[in-house]
N, C-alpha and C. Protein backbone atom coordinates (compact mmCIF):
# COMPACT_ATOMS: atom_id res chain seq x y z
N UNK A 1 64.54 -40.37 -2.00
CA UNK A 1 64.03 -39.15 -1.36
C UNK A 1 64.03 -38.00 -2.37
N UNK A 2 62.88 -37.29 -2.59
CA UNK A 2 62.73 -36.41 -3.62
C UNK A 2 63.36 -35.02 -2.98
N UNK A 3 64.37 -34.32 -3.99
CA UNK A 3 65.61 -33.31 -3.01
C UNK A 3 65.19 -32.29 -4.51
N UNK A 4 64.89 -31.04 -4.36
CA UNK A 4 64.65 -29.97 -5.11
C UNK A 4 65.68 -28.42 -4.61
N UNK A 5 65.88 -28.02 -5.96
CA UNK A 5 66.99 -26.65 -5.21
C UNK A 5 65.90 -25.79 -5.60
N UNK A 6 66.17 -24.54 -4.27
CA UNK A 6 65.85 -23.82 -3.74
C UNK A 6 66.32 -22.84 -3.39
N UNK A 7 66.11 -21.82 -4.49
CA UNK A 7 67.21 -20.25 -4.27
C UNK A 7 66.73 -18.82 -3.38
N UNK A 8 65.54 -19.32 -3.06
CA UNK A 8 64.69 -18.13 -2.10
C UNK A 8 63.29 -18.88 -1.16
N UNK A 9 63.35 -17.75 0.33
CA UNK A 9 62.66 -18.13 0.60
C UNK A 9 61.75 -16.11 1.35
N UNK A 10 60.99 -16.19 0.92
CA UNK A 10 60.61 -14.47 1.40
C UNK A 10 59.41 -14.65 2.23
N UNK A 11 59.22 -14.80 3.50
CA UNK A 11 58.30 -14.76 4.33
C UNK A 11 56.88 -13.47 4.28
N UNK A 12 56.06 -13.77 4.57
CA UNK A 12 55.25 -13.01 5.53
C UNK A 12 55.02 -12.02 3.86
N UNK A 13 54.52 -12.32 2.86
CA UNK A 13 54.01 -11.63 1.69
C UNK A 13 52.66 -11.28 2.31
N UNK A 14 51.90 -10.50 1.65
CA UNK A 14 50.63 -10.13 1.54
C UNK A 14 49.93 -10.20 0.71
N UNK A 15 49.29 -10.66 0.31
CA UNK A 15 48.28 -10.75 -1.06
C UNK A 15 48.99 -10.38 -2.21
N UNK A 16 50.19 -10.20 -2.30
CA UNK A 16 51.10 -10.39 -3.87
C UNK A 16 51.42 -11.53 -4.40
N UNK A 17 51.63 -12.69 -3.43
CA UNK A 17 51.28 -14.11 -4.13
C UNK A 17 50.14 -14.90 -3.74
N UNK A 18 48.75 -14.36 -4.11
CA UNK A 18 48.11 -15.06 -2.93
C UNK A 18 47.18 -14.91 -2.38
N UNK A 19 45.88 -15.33 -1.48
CA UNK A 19 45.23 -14.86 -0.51
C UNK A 19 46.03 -14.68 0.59
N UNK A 20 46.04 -13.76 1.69
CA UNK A 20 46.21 -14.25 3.29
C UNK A 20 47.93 -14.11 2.96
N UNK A 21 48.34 -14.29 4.10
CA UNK A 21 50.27 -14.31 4.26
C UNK A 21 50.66 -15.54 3.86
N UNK A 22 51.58 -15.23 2.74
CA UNK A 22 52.28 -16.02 1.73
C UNK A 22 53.74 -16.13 2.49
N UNK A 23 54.57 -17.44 2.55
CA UNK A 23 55.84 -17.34 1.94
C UNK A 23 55.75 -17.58 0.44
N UNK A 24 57.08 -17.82 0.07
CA UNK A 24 57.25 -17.30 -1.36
C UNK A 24 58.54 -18.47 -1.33
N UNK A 25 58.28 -19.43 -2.39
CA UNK A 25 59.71 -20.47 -2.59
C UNK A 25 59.56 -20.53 -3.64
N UNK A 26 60.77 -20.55 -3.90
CA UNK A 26 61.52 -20.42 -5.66
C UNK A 26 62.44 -21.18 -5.72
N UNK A 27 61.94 -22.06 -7.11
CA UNK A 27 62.33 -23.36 -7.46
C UNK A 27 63.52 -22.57 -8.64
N UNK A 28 64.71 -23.65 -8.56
CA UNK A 28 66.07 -23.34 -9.76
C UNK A 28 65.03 -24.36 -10.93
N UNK A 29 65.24 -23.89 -12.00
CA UNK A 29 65.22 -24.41 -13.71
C UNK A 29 63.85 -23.80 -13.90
N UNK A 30 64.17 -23.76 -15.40
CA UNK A 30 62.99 -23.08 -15.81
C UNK A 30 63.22 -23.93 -17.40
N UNK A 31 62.04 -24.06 -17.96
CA UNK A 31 61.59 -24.14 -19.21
C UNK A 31 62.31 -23.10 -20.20
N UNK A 32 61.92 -21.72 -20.03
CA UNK A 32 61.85 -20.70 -20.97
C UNK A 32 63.02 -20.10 -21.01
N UNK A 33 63.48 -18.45 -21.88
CA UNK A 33 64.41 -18.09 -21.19
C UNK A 33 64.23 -16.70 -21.95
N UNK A 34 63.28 -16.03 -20.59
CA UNK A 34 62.67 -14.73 -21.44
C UNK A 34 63.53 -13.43 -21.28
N UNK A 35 63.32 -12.82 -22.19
CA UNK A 35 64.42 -11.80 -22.38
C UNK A 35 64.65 -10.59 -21.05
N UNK A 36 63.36 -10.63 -20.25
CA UNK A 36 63.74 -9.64 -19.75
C UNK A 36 63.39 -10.63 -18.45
N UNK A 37 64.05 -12.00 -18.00
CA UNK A 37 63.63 -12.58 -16.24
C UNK A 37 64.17 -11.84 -15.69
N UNK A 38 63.23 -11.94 -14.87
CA UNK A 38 63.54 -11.12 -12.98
C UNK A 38 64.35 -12.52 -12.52
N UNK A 39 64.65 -13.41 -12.46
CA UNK A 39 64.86 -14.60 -11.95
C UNK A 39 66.01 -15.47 -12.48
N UNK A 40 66.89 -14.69 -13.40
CA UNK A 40 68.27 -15.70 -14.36
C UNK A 40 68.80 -16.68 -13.51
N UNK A 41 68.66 -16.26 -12.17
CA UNK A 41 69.49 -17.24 -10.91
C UNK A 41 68.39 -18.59 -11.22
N UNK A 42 67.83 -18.49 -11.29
CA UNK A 42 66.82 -20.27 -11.75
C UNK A 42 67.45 -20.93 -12.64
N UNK A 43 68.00 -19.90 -13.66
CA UNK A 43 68.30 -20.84 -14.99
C UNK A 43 69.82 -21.80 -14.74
N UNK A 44 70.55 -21.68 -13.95
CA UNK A 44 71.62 -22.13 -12.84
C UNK A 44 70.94 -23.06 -12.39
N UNK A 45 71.24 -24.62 -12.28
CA UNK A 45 71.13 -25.30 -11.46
C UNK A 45 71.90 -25.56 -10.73
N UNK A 46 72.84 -25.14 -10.58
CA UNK A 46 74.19 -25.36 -9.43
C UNK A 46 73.97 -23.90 -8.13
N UNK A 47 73.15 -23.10 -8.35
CA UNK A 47 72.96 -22.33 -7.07
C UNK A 47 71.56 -22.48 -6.72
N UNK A 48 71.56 -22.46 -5.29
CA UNK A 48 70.46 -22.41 -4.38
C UNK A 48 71.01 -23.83 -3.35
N UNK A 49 69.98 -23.82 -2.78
CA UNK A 49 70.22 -25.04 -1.47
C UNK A 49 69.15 -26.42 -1.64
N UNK A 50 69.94 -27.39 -1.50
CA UNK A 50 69.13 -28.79 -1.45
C UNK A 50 68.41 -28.80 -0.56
N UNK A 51 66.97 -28.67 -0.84
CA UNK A 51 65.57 -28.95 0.11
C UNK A 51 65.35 -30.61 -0.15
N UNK A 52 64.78 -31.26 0.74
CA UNK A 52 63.59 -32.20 0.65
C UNK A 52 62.28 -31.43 0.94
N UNK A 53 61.33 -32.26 1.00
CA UNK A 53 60.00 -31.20 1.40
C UNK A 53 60.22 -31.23 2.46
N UNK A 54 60.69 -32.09 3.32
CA UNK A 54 60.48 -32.45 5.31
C UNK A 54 60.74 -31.22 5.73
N UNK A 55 62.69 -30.79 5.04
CA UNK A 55 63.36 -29.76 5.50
C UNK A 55 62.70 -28.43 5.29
N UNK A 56 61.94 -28.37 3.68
CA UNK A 56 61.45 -27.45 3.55
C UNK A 56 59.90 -26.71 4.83
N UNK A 57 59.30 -27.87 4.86
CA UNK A 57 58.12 -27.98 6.19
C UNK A 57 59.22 -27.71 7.48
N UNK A 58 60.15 -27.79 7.69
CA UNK A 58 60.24 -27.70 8.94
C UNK A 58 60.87 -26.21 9.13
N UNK A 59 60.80 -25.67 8.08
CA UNK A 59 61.67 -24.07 8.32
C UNK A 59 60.47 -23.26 7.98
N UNK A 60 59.55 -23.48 7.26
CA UNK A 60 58.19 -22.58 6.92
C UNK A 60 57.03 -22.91 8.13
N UNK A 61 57.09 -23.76 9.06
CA UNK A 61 55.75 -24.04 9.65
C UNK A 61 55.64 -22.96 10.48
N UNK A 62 57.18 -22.72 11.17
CA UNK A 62 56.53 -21.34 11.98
C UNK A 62 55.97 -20.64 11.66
N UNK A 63 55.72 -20.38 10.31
CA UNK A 63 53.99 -19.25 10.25
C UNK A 63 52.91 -20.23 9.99
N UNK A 64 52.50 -21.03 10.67
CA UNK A 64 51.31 -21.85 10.40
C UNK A 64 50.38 -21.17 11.17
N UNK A 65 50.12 -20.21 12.04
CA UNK A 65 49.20 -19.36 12.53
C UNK A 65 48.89 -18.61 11.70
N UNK A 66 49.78 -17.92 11.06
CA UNK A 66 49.45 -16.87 10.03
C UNK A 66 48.85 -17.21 8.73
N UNK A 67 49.21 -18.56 8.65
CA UNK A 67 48.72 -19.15 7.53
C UNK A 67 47.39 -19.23 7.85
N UNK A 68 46.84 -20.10 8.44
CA UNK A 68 45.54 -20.67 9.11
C UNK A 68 44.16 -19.35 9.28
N UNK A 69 45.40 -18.39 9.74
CA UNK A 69 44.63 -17.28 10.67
C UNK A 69 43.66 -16.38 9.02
N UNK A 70 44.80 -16.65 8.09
CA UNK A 70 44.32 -15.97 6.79
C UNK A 70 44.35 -16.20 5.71
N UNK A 71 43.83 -17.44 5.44
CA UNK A 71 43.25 -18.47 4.53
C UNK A 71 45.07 -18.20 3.35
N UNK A 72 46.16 -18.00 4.01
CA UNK A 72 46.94 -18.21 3.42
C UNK A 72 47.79 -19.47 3.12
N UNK A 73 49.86 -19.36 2.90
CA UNK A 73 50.54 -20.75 2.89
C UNK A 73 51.40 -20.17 1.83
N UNK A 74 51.69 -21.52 1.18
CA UNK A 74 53.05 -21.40 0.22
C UNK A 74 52.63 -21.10 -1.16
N UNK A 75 53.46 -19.96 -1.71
CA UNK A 75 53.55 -19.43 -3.44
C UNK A 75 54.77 -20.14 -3.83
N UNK A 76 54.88 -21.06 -4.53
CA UNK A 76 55.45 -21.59 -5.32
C UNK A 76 56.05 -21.15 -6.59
N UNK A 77 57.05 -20.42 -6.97
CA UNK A 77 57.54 -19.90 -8.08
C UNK A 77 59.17 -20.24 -8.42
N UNK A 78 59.72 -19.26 -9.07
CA UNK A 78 61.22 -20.02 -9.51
C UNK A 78 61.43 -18.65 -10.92
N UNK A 79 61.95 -19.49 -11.76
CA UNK A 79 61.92 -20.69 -11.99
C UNK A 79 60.64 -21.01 -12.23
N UNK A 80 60.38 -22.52 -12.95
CA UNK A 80 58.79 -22.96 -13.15
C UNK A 80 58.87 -23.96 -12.08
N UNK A 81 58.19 -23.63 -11.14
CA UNK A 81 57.80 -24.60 -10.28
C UNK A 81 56.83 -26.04 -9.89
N UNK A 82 56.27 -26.15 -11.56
CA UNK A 82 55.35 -27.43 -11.84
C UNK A 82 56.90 -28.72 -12.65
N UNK A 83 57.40 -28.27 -12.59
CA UNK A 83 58.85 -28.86 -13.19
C UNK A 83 59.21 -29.95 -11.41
N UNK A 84 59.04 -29.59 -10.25
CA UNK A 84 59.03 -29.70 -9.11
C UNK A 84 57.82 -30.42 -8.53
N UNK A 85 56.71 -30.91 -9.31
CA UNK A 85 55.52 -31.59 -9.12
C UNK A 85 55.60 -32.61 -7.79
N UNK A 86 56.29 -33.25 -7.89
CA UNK A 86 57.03 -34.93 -7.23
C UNK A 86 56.81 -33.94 -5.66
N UNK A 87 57.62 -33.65 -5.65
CA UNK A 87 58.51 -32.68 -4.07
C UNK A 87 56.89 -31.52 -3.82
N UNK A 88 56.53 -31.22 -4.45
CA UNK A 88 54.75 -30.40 -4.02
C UNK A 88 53.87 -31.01 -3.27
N UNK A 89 53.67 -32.46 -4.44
CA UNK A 89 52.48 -33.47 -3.74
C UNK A 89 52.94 -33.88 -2.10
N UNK A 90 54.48 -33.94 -2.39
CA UNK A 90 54.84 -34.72 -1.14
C UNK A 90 54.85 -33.32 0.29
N UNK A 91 55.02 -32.35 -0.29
CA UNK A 91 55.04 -31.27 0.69
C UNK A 91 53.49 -30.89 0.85
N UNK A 92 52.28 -31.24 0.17
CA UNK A 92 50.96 -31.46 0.57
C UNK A 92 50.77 -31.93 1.22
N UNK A 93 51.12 -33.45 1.31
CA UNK A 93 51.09 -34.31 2.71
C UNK A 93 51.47 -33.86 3.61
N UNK A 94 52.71 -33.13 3.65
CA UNK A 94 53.28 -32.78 4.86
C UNK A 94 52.52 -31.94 5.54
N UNK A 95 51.95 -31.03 4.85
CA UNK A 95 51.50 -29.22 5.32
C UNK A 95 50.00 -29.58 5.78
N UNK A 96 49.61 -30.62 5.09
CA UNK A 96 47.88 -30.88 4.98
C UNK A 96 46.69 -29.89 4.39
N UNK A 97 45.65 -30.07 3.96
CA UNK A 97 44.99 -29.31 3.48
C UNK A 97 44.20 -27.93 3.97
N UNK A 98 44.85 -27.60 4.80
CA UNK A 98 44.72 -26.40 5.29
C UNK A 98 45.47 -25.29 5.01
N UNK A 99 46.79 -25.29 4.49
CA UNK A 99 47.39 -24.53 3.59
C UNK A 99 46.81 -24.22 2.61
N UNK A 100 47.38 -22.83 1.90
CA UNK A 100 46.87 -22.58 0.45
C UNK A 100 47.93 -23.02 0.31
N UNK A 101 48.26 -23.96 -1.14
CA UNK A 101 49.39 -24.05 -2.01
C UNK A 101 49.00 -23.53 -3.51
N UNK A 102 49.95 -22.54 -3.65
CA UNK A 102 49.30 -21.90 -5.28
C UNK A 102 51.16 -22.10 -5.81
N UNK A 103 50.73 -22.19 -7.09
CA UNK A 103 52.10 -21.67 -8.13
C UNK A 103 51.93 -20.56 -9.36
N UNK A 104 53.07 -19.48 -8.66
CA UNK A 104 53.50 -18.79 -9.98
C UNK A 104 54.34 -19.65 -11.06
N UNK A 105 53.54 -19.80 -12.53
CA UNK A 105 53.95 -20.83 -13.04
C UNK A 105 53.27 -20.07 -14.98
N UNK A 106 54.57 -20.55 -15.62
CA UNK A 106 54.16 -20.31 -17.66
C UNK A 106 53.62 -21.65 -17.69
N UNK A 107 53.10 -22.78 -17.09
CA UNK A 107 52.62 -23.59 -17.50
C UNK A 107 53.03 -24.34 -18.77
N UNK A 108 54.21 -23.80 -19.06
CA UNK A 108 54.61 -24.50 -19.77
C UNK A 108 55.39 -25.96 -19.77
N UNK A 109 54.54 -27.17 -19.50
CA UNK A 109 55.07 -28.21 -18.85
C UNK A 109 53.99 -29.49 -19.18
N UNK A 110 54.77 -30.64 -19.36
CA UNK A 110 54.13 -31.32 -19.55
C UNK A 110 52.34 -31.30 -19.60
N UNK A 111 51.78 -31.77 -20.22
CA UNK A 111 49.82 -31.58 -20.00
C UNK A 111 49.90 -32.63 -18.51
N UNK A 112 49.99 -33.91 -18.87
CA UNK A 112 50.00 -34.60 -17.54
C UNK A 112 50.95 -34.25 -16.13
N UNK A 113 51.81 -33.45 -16.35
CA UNK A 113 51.71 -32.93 -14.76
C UNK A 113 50.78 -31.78 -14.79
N UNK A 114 50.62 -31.30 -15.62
CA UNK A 114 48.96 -30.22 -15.21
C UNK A 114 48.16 -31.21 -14.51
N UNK A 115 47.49 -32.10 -15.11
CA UNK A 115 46.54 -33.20 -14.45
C UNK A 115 46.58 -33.53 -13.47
N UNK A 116 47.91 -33.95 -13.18
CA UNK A 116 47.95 -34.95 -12.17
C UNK A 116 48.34 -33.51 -10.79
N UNK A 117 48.58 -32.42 -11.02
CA UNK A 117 48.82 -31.49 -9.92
C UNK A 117 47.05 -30.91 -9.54
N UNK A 118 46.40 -31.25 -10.25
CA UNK A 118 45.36 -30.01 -10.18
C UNK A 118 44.58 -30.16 -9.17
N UNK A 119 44.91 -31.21 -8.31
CA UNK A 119 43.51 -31.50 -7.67
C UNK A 119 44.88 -31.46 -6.11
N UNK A 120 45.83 -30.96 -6.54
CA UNK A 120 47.13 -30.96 -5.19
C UNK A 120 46.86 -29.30 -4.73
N UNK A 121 46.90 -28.90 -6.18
CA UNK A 121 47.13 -27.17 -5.83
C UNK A 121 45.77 -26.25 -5.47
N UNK A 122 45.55 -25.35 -4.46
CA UNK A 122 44.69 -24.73 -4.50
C UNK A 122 44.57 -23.05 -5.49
N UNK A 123 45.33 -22.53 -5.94
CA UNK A 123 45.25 -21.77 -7.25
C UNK A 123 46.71 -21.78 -8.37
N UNK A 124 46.44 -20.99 -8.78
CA UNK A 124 47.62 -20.54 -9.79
C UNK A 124 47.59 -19.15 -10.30
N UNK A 125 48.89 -18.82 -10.28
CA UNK A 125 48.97 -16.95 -11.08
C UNK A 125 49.90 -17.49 -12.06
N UNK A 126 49.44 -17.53 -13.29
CA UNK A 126 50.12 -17.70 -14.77
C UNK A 126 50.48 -17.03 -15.42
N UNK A 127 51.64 -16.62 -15.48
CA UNK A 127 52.61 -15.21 -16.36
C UNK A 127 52.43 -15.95 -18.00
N UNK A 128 51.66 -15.15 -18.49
CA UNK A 128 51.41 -15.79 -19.59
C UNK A 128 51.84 -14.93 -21.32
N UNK A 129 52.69 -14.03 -20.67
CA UNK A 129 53.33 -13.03 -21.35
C UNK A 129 52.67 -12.59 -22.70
N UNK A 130 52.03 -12.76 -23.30
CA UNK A 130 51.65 -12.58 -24.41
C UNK A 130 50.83 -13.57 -25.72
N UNK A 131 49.56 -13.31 -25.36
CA UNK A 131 48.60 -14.34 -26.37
C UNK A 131 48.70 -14.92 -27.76
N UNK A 132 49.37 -13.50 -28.37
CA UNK A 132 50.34 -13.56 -29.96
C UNK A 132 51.37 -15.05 -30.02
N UNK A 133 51.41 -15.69 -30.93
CA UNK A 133 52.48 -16.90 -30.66
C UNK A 133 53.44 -16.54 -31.20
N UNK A 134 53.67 -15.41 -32.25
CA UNK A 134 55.09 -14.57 -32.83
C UNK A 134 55.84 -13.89 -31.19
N UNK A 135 54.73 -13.31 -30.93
CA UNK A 135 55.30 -12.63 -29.38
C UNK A 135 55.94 -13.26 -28.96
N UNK A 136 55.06 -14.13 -28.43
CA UNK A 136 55.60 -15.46 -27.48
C UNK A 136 56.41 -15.48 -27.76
N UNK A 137 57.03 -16.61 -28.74
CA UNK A 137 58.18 -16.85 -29.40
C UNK A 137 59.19 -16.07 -29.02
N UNK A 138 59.12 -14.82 -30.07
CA UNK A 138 60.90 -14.32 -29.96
C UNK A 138 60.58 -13.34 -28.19
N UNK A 139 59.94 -13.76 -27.35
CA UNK A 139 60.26 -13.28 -26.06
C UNK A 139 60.74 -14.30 -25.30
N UNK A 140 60.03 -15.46 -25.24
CA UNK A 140 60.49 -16.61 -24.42
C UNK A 140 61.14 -18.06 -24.60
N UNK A 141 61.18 -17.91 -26.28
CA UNK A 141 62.06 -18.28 -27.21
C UNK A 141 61.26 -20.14 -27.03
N UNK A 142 60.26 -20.07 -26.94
CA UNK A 142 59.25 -21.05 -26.93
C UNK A 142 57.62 -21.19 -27.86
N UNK A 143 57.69 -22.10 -28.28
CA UNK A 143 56.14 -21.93 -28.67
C UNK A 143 54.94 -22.10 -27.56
N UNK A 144 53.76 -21.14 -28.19
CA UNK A 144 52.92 -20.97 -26.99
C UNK A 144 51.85 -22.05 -26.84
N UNK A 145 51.69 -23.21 -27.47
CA UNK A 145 51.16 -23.72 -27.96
C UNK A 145 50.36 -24.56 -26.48
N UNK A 146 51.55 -25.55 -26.15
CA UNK A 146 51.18 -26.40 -24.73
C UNK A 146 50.82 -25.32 -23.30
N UNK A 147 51.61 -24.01 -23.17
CA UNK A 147 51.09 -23.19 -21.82
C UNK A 147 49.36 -22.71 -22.15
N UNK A 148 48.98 -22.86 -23.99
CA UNK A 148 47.40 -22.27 -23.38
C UNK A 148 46.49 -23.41 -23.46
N UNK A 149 47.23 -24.99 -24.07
CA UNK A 149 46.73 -26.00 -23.35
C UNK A 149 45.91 -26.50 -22.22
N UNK A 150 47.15 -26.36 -21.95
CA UNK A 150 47.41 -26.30 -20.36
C UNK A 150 46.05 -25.54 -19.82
N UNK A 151 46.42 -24.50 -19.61
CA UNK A 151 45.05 -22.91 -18.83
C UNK A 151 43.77 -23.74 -19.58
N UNK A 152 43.45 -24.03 -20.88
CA UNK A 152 42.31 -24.22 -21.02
C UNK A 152 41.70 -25.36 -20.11
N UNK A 153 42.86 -26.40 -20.11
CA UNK A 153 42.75 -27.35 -19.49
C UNK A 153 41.84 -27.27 -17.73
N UNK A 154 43.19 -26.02 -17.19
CA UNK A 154 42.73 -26.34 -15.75
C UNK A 154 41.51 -25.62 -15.71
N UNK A 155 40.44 -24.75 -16.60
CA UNK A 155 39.74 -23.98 -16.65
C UNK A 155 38.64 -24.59 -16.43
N UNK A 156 38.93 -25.12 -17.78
CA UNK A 156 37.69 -26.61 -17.58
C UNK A 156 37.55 -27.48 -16.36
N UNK A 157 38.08 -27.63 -15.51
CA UNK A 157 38.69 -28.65 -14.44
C UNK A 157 38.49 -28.40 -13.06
N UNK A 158 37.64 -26.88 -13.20
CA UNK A 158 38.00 -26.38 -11.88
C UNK A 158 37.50 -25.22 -11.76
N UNK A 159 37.42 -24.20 -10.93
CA UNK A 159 36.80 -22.61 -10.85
C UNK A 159 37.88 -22.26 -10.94
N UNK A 160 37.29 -21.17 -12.20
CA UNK A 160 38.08 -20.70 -12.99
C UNK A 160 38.65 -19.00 -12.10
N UNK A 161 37.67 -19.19 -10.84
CA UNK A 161 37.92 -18.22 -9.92
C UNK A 161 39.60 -18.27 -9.12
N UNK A 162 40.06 -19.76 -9.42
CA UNK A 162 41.48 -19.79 -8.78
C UNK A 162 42.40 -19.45 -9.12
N UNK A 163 42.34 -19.10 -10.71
CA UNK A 163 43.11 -18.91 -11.95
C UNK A 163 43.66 -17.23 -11.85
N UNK A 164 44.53 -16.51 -11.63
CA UNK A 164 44.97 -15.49 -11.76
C UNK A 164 45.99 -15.42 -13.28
N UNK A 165 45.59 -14.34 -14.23
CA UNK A 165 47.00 -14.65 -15.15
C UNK A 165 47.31 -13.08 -14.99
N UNK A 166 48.51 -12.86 -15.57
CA UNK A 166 48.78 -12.27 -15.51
C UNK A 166 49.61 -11.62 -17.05
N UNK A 167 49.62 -10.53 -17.57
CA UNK A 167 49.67 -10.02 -18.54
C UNK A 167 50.60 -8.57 -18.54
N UNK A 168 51.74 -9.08 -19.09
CA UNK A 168 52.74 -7.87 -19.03
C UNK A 168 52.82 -7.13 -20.29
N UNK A 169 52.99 -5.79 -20.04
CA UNK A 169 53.24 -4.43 -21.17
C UNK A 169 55.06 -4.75 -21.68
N UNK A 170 55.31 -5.49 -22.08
CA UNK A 170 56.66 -5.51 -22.06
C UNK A 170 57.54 -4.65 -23.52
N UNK A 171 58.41 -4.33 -22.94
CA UNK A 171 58.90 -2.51 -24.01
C UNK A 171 59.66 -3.58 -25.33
N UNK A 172 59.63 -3.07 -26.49
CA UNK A 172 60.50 -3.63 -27.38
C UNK A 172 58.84 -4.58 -28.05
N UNK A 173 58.47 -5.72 -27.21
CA UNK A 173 58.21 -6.71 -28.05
C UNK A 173 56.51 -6.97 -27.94
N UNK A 174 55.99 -5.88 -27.02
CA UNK A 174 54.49 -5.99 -27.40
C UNK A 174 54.25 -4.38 -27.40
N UNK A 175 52.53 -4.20 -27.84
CA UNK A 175 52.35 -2.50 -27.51
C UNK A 175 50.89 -3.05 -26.82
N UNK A 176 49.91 -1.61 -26.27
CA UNK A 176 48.90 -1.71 -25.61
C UNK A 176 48.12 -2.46 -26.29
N UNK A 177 47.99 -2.58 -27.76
CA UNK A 177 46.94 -3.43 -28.60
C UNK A 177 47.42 -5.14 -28.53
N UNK A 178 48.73 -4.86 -28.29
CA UNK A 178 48.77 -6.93 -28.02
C UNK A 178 48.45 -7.08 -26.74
N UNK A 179 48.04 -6.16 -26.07
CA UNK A 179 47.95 -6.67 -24.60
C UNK A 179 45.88 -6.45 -24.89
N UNK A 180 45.90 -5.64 -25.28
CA UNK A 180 44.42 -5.61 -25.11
C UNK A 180 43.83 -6.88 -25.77
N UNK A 181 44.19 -7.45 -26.92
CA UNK A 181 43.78 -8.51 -27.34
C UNK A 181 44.43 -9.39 -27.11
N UNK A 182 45.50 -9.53 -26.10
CA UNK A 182 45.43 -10.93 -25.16
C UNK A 182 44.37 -10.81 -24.12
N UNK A 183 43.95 -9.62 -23.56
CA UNK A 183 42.79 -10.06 -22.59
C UNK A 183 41.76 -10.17 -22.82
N UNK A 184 41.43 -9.55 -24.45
CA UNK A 184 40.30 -10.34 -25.08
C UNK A 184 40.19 -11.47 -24.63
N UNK A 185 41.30 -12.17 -25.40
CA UNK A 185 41.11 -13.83 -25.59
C UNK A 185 41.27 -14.53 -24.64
N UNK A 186 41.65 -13.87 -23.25
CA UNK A 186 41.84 -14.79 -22.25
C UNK A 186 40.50 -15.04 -21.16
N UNK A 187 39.76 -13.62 -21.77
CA UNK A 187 38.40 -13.49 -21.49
C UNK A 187 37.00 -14.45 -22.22
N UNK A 188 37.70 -14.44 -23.25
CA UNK A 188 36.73 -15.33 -24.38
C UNK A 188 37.30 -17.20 -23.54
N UNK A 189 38.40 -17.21 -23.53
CA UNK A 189 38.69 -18.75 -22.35
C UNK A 189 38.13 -19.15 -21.30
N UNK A 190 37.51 -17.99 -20.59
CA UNK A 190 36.93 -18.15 -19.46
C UNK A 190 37.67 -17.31 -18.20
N UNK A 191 38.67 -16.77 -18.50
CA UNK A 191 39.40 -16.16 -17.43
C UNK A 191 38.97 -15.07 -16.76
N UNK A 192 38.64 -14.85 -15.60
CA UNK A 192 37.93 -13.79 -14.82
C UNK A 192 39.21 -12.79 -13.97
N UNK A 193 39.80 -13.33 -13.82
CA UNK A 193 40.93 -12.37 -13.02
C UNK A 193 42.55 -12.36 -13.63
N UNK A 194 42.42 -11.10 -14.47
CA UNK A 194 43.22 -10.97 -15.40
C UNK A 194 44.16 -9.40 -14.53
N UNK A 195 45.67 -9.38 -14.60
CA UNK A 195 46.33 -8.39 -14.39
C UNK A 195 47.48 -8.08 -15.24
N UNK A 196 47.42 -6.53 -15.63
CA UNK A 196 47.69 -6.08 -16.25
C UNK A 196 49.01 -5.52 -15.31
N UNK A 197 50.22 -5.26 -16.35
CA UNK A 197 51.40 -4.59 -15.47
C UNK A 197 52.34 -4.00 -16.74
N UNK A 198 53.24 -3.55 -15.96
CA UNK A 198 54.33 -2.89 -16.99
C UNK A 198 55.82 -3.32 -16.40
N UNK A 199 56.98 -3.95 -17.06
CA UNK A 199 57.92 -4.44 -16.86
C UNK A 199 59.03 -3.09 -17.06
N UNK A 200 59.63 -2.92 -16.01
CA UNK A 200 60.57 -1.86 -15.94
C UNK A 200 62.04 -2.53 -16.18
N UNK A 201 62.51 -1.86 -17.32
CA UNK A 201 63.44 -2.73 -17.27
C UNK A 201 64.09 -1.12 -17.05
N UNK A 202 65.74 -2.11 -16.74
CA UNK A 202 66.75 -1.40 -16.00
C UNK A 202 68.12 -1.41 -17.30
């Protein structure tokens, strides 16, 4: 039985993860380990609660009106939540294709679970922190190499209309010109819905 931890569950979102009313589940482990996560509780695998998908379907369905009513469903984040592939497909079955299922996800993860998810998930919002691979690097202490793989990958694969990335101003390790020429290039990829933000740190 495929059993995934699970450190949040935030109901009734609005178009911040999403079309239509989102919950919001957040998967423990992550790939990366960026200097400024909103999310360190992921990098812990000993906190959060043992889901199966069943359990997980049986505490989220009560908004299946709301879902239905507004072409919404489940945001998938963490943590990297394509790390969790196995326990998705199987919570597809459960939910059926009338849900949206999207993941907030660095894509940084195997190429073949890109593949083999793409035709499970109905979008993705990709925190893709910075196009620079020096950036990358000393921010998420990873090479960027397989996450723009990956994006080119599902680009090609699919409407590129599902694709949200997302692009942070982050203080210390980029300025407005690395951000402007990451959305160059994410524009020159094919990417149509690009967001721009600023990370407040505390």
């Amino acid at each position: 039985m495929t059993t995934a931890k699970i450190f949040g569950l935030s109901r009734h979102r609005l178009t911040t993860d999403g079309e239509g009313v989102t919950t919001l589940v957040t998967f423990n482990g992550c790939p990366l380990r960026c200097k400024y996560c909103l999310n360190k509780t992921s990098w812990d695998m000993d906190k959060g609660r043992d889901y199966t998908p069943e359990s997980l379907y049986e505490e989220v369905k009560i908004d299946q009106l709301y879902f239905l009513a507004t072409q919404g469903g489940i945001t998938f984040g963490g943590g990297e939540p394509l790390l969790q592939a196995a326990f998705i497909k199987e919570f597809r079955a459960l939910c059926g294709p009338q849900w949206q299922l999207v993941v907030e996800t660095s894509l940084h993860v195997p190429f073949e679970t890109v593949q083999e998810m793409n035709a499970v998930l109905d979008g993705y919002i990709v925190d893709i922190k910075d196009m620079n691979s020096e950036t990358y690097l000393a921010y998420t202490g990873k090479e960027i190499g397989l996450a723009l793989k990956n994006l080119e990958w599902i680009l090609q694969h699919g409407d590129p209309k599902r694709v949200k990335v997302r692009v942070p101003h982050i203080p210390e390790y980029n300025t407005d010109e690395n951000v402007e020429k990451s959305v160059e290039k994410l524009r020159a990829m094919g990417v149509t819905d690009i967001e721009e933000f600023t990370y407040i740190i505390r």
